[in-house]
Protein backbone atom coordinates (compact mmCIF):
# COMPACT_ATOMS: atom_id res chain seq x y z
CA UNK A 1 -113.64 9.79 -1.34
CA UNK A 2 -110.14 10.98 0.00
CA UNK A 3 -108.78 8.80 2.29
CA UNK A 4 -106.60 10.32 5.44
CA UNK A 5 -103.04 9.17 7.19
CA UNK A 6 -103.36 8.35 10.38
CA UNK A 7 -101.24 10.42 12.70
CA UNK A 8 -99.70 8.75 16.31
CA UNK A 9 -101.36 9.00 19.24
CA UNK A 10 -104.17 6.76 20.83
CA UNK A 11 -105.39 3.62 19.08
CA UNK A 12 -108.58 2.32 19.65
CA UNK A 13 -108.00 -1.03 17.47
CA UNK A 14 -106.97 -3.46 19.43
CA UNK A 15 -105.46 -5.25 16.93
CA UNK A 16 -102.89 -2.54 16.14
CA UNK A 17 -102.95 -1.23 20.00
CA UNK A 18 -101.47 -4.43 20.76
CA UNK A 19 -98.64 -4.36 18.61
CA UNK A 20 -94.30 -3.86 19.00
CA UNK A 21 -93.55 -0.34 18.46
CA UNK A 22 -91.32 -0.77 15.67
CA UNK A 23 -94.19 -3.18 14.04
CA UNK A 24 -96.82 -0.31 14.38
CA UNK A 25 -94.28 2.48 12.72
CA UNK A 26 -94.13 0.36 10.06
CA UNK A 27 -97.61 -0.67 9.05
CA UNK A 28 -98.72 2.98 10.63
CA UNK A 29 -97.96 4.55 6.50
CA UNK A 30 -100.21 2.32 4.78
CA UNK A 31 -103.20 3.03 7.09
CA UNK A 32 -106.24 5.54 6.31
CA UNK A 33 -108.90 6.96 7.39
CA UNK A 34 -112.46 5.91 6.28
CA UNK A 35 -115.64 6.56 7.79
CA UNK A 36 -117.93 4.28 8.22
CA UNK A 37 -122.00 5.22 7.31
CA UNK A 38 -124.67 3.30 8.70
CA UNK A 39 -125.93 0.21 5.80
CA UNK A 40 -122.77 1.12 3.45
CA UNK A 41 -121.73 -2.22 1.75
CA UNK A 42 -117.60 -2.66 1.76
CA UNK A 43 -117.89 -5.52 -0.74
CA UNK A 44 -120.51 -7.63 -1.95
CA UNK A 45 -119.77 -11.84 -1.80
CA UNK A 46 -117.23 -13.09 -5.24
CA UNK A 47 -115.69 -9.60 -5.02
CA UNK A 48 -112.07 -9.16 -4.67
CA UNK A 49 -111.08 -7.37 -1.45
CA UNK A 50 -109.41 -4.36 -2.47
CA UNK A 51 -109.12 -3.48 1.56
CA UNK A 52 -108.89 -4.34 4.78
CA UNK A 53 -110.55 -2.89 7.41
CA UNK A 54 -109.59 -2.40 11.63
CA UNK A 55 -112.65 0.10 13.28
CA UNK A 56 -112.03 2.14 15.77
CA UNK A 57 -115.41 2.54 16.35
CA UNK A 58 -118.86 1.81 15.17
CA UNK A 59 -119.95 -1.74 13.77
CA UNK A 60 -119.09 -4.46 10.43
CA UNK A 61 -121.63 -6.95 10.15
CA UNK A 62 -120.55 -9.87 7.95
CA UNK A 63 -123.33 -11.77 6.31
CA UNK A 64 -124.01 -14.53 4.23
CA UNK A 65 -126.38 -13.37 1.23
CA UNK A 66 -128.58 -16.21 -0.36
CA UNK A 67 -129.96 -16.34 -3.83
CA UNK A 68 -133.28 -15.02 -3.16
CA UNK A 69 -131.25 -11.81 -1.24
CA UNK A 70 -131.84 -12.87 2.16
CA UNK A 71 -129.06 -12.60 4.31
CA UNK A 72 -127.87 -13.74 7.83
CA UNK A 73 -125.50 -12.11 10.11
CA UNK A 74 -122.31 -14.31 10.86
CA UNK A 75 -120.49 -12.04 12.67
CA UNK A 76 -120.16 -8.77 13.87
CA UNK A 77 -116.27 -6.86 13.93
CA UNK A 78 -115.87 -3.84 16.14
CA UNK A 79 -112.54 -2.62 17.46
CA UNK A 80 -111.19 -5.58 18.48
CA UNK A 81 -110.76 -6.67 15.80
CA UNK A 82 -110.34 -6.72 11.27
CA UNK A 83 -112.22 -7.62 8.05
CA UNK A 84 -112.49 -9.55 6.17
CA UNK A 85 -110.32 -12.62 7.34
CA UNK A 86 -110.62 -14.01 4.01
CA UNK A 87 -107.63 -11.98 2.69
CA UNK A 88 -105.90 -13.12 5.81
CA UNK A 89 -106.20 -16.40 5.08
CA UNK A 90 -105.00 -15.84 1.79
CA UNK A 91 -108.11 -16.18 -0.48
CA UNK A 92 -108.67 -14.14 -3.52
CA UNK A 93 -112.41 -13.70 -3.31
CA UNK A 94 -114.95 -13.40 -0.02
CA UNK A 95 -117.90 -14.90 0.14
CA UNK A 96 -119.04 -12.56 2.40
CA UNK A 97 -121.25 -8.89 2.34
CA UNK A 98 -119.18 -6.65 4.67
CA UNK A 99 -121.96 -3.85 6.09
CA UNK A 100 -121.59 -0.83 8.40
CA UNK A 101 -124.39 -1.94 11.44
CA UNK A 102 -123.61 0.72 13.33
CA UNK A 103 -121.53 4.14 12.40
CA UNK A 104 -117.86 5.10 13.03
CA UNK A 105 -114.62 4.99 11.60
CA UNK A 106 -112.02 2.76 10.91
CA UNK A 107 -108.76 2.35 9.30
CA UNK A 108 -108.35 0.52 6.33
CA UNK A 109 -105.06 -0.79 4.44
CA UNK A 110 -104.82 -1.94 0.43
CA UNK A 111 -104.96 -5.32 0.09
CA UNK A 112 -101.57 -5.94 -1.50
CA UNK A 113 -99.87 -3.83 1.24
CA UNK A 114 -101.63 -6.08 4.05
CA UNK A 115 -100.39 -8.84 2.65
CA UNK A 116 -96.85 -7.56 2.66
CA UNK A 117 -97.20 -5.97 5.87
CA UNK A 118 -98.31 -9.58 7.32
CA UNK A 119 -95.53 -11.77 5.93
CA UNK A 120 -93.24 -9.43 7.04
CA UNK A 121 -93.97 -8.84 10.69
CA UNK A 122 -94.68 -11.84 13.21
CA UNK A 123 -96.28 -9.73 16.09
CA UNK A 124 -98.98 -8.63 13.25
CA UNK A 125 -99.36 -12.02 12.18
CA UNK A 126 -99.68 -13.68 15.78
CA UNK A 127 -102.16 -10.64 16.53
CA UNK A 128 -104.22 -11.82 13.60
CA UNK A 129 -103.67 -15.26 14.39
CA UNK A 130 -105.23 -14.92 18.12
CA UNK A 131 -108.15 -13.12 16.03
CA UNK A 132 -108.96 -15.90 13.82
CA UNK A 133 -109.02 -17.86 16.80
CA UNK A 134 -111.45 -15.71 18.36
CA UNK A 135 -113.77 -15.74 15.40
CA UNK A 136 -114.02 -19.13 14.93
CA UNK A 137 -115.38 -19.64 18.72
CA UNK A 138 -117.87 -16.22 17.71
CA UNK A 139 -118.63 -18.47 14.48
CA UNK A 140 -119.31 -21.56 16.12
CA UNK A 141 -121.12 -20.26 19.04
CA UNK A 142 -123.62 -18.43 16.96
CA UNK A 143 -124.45 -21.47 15.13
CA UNK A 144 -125.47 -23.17 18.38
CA UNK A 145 -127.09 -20.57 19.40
CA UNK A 146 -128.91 -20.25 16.32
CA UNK A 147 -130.13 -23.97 16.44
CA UNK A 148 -130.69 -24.12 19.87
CA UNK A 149 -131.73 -20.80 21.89
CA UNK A 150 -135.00 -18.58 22.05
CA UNK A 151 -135.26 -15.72 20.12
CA UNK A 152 -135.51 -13.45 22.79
CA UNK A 153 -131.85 -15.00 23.94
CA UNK A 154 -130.68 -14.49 20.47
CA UNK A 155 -131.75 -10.76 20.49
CA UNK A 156 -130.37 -10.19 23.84
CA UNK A 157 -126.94 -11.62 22.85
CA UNK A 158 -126.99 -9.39 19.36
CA UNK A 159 -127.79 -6.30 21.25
CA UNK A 160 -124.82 -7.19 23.76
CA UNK A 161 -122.67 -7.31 21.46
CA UNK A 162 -123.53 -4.59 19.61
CA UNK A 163 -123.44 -2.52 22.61
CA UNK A 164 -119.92 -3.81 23.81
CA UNK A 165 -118.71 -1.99 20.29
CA UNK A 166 -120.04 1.49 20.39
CA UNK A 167 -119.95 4.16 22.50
CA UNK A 168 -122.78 4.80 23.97
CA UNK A 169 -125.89 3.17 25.41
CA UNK A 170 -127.66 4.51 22.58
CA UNK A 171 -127.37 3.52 18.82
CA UNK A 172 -129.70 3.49 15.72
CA UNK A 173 -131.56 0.33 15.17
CA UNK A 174 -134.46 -1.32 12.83
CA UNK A 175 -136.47 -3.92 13.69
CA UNK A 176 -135.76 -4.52 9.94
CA UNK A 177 -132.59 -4.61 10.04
CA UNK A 178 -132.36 -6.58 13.42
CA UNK A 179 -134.56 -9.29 12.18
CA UNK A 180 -132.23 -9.91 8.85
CA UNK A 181 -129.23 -9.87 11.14
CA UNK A 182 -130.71 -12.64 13.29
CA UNK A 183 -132.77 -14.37 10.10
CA UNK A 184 -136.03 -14.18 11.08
CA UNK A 185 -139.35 -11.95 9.82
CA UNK A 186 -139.36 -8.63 11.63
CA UNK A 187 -142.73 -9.55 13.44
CA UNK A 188 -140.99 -12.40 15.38
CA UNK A 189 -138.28 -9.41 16.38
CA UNK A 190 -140.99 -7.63 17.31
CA UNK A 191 -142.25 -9.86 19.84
CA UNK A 192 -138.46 -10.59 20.67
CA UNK A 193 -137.48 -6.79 21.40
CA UNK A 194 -140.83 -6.08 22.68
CA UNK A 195 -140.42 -8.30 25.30
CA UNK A 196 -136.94 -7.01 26.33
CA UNK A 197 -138.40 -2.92 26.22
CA UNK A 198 -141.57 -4.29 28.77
CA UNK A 199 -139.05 -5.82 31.65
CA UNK A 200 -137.19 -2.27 31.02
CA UNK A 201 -134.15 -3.87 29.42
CA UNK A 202 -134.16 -1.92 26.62
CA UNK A 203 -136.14 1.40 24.96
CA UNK A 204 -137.04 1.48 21.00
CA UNK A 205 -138.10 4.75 19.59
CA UNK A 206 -137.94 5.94 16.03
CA UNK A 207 -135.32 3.53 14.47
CA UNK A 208 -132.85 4.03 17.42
CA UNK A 209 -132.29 1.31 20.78
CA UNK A 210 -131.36 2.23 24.05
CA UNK A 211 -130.01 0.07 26.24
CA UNK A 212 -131.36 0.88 29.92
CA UNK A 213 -130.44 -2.05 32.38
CA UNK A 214 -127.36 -4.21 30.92
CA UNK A 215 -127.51 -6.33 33.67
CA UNK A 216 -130.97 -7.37 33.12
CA UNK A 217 -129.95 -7.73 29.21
CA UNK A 218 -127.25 -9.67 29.90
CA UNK A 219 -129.35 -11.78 32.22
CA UNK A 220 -132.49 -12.64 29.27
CA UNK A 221 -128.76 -13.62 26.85
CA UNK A 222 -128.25 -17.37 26.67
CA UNK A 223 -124.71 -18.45 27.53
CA UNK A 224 -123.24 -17.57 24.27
CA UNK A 225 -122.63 -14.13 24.90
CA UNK A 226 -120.87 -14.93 28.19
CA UNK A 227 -117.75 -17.40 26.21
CA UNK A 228 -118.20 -15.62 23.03
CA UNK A 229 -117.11 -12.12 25.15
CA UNK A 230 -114.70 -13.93 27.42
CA UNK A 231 -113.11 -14.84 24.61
CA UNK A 232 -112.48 -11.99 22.38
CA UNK A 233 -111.71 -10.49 26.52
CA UNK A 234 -108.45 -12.43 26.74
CA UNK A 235 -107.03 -11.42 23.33
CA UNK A 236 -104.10 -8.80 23.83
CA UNK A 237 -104.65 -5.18 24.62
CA UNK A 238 -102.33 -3.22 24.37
CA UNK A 239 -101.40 0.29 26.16
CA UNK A 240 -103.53 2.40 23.86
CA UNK A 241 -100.46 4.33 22.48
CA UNK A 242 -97.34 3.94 20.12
């Protein structure tokens, strides 16, 4: 599939939002466009990253596939913020599955280029730097949270954050799909949810979630979200325009 130059204008990555002028004009030629469909796989764990990626919208999940082809969510990347870090960090392979959770678009950049790009421009690096960061805390926090809160917190905190990264209140969803982001068997996600969509936190229907009362949500979420969110809050903005 083609890919598309992205012309100036508004920027809804934060990442690249937040950088110097002259910094954006000169990463701005390397970018393109790619859409992002729902359950598309960007690369599979051993592969080499031919790309990076920085949505504008819609949902990455990064997992961690075992050998029997479960796999468990370790973070999610919306427009805040870039995958897969890996490259960043300067390894040649990730051990990760990059998968579209929810649909959108994002801008990607060749490997080699972002690597160029990032040695020679500090406000890129820092950016990425103060994203790493970030990640780590999202990283770290979800492993407590894994060990150590309810399901039904869990869920609440996944749908949070899922919701902070699209559009709209409404976004499609299976309890499949949920329960191998949160590794657990889709019954206990059905309990989980179904719990949430009886206090009127949330609506199912037909492979697609609405959220109806955020505060409520937000309430039945363990403490997690609350850091995790402040966190990725406080990274820099930007003015939404070069």
């Amino acid at each position: 599939m083609a890919s598309v130059p992205v012309t100036n204008g508004a920027i809804p990555n934060r990442i690249l939002r937040a950088l110097p002028r002259e910094e954006y004009e000169r990463i701005r030629p390397h970018l393109q466009v790619l859409p992002l469909k729902i359950h598309d796989i960007l690369h599979e764990p051993r592969d080499v990253p031919q790309f990076v990626y920085f949505p504008n919208n819609g949902v990455i999940s990064m997992l961690t596939v075992l050998e029997n082809g479960d796999m468990v969510e370790i973070a999610t990347i919306g427009n805040e913020g870039m995958a897969d870090l890996s490259v960043f960090l300067g390894l040649e392979v990730s051990e990760s599955r990059l998968l579209v959770q929810v649909t959108g678009e994002a801008m990607r950049i060749p490997t080699a280029d972002f690597q160029q790009l990032v040695a020679e421009n500090e406000g890129f690096r820092a950016g990425l730097g103060a994203y790493m960061v970030a990640m780590f805390i999202l990283v770290s926090q979800s492993a407590a949270c894994n060990r150590l809160h309810s399901l039904e917190e869990r869920c609440a905190r996944w749908l949070l954050m899922t919701h902070d990264r699209v559009d709209s209140d409404s976004f499609p969803m299976t309890q499949e799909f949920l329960a191998s982001m949160l590794g657990v068997r889709r019954p206990s996600v059905t309990v989980a949810a179904g719990m949430l969509q009886k206090a009127g936190f949330i609506r199912y229907t037909r492979g697609r979630l609405t959220v109806l009362d955020r505060e409520g949500l937000e309430a039945s979420a363990c403490e997690c979200y609350g850091i995790v969110r402040k966190r990725f809050a406080e990274l820099p903005n930007g003015n939404g325009k070069h």
